[in-house]
N, C-alpha and C. Protein backbone atom coordinates (compact mmCIF):
# COMPACT_ATOMS: atom_id res chain seq x y z
N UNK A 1 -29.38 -46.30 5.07
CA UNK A 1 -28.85 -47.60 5.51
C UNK A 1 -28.85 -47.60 7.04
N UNK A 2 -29.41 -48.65 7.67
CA UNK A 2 -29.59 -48.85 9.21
C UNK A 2 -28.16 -49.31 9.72
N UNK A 3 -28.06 -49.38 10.93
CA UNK A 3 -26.78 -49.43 11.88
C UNK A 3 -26.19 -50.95 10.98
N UNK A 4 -27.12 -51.69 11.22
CA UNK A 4 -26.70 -53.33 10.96
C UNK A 4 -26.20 -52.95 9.48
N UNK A 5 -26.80 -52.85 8.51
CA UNK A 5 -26.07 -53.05 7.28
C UNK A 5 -24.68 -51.39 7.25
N UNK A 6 -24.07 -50.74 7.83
CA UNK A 6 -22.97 -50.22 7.99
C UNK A 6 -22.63 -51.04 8.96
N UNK A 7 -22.94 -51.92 9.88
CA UNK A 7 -22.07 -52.67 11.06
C UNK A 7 -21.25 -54.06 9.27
N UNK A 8 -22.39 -54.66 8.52
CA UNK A 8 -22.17 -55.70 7.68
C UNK A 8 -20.89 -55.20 6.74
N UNK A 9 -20.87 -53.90 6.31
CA UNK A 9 -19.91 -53.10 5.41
C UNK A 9 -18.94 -53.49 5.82
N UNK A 10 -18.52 -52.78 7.48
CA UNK A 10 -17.27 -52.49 7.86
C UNK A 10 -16.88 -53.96 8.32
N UNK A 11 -17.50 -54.74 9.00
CA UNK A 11 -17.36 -56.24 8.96
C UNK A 11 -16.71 -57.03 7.96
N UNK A 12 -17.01 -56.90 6.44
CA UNK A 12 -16.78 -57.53 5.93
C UNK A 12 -15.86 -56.62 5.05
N UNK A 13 -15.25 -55.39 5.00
CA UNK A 13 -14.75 -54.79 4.43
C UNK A 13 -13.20 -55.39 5.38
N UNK A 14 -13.06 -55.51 6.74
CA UNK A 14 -12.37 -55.56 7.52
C UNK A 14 -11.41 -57.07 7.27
N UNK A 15 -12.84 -57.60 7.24
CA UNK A 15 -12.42 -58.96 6.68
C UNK A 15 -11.97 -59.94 5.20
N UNK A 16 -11.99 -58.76 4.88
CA UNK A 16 -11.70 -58.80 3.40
C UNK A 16 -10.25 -58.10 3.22
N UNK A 17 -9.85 -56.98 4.31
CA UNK A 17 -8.12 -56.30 3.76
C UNK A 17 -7.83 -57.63 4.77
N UNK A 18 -7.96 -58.22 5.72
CA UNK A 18 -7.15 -58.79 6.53
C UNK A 18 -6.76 -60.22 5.97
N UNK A 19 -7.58 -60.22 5.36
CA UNK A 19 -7.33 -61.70 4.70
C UNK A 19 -5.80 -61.81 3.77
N UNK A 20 -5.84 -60.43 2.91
CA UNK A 20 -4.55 -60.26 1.85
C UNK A 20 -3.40 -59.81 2.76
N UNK A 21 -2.15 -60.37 2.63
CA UNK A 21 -1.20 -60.07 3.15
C UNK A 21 -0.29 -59.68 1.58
N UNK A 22 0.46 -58.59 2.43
CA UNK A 22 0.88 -57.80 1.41
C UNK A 22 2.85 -58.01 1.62
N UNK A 23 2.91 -58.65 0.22
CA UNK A 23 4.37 -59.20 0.47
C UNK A 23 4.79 -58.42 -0.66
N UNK A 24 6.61 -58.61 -0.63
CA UNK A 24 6.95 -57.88 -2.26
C UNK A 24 7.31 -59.12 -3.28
N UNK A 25 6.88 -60.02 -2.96
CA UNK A 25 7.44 -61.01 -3.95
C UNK A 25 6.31 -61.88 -4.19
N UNK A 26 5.68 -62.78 -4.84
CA UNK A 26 4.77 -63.69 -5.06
C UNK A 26 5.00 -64.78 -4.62
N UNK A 27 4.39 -65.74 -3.80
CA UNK A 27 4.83 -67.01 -3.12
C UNK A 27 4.09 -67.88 -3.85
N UNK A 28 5.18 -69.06 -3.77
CA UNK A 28 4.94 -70.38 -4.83
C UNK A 28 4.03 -70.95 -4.37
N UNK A 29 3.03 -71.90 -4.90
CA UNK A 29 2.09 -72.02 -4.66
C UNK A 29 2.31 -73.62 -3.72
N UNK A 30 3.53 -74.22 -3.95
CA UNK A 30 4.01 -75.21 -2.93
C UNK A 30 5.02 -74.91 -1.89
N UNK A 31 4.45 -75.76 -0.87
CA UNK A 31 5.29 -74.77 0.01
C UNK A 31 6.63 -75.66 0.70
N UNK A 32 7.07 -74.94 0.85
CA UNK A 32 9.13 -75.96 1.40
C UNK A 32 9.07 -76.54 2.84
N UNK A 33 8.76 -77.44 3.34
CA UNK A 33 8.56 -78.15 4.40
C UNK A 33 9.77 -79.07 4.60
N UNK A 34 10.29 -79.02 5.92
CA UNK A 34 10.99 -79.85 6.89
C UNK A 34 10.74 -80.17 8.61
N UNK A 35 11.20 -81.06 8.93
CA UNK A 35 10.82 -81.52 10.16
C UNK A 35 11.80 -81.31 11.40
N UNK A 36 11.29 -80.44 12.33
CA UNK A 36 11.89 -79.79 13.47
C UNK A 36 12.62 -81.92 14.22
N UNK A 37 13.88 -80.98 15.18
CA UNK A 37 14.21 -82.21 16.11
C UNK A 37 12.66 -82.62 17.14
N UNK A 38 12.95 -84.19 17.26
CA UNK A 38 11.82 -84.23 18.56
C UNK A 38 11.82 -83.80 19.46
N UNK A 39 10.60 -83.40 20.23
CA UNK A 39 11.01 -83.61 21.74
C UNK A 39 11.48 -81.81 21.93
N UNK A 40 11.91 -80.74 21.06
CA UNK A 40 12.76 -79.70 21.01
C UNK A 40 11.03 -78.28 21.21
N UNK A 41 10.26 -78.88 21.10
CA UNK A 41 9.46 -77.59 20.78
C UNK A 41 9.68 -76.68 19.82
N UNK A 42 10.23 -76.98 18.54
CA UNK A 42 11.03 -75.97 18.02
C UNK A 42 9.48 -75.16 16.86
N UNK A 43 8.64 -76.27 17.05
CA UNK A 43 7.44 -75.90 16.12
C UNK A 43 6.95 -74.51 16.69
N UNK A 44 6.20 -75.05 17.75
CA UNK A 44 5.58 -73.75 18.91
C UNK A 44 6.34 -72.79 19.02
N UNK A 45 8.06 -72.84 19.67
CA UNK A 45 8.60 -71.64 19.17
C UNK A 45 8.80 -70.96 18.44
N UNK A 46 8.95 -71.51 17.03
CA UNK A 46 9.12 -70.77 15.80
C UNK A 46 7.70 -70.30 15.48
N UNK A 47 6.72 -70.42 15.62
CA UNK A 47 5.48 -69.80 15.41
C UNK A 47 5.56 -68.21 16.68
N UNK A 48 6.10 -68.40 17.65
CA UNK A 48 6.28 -67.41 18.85
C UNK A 48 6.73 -66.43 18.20
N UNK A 49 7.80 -66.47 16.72
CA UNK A 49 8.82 -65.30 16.41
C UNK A 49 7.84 -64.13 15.89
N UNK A 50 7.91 -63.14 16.34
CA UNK A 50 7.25 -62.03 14.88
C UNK A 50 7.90 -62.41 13.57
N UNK A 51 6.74 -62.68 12.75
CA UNK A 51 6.66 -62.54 11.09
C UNK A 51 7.71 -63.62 11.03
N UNK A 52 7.58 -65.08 11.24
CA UNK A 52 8.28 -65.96 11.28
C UNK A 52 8.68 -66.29 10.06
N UNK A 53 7.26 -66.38 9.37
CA UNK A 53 7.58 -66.46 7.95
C UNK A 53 8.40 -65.94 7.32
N UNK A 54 8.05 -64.74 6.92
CA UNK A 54 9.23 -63.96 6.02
C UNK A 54 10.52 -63.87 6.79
N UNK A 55 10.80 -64.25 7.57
CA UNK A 55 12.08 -64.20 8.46
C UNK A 55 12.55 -65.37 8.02
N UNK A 56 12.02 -66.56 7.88
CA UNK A 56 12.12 -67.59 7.54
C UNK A 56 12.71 -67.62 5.86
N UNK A 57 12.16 -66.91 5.17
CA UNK A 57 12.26 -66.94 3.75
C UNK A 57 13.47 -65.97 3.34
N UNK A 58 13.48 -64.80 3.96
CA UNK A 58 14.62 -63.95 3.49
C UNK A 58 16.10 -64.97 4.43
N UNK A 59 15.80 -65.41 5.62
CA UNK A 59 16.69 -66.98 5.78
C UNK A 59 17.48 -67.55 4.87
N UNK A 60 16.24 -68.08 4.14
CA UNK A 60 17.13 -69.24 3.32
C UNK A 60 17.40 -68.59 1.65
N UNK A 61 16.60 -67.57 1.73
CA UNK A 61 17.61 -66.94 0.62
C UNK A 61 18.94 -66.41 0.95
N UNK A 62 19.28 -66.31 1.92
CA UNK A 62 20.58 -65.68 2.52
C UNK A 62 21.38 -67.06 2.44
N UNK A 63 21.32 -68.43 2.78
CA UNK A 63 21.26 -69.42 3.12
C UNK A 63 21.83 -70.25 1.31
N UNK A 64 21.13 -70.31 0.53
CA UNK A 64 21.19 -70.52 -0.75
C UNK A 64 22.12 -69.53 -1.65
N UNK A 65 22.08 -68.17 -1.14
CA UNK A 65 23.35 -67.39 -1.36
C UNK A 65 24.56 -67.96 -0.92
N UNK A 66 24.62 -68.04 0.23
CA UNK A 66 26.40 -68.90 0.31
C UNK A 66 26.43 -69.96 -0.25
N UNK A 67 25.62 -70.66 0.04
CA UNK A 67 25.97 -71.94 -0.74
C UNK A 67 26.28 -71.86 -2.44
N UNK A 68 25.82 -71.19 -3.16
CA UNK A 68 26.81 -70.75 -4.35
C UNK A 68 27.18 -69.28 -4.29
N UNK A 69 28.30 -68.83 -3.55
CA UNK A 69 29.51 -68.40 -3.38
C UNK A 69 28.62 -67.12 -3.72
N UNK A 70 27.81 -66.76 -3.39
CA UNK A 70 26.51 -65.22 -3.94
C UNK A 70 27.03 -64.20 -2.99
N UNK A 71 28.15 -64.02 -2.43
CA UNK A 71 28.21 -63.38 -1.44
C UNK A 71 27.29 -61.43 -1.60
């Protein structure tokens, strides 16, 4: 096998783990949307956080815990 087809392997081998993100729970296939204040930037910042997402999600499970008394 020539340089190019081991350059195509690792290329697409690369691009193939990066694509799967590896969570411990299965995410619904719809997703929970609300709308930041105007004018606040709060979009752009919240994309700024590391791993906004799951920060976001273990959130409002914490979030939905108080609200029925789950302490």
């Amino acid at each position: 096998m020539g340089n190019l087809g081991k350059f195509l392997i690792i290329l697409f081998t690369n691009i193939d783990l990066g694509a799967k993100k590896r969570l411990g729970r299965p995410l619904d296939k719809q997703a929970i949307a609300f709308k930041g204040y105007k004018g606040k930037g709060q979009k752009e910042r919240l994309k700024a956080v590391p791993n906004w997402q799951e920060r976001l999600r273990e959130y409002v499970d914490r979030l939905i815990s108080i609200q029925n008394n789950e302490f």
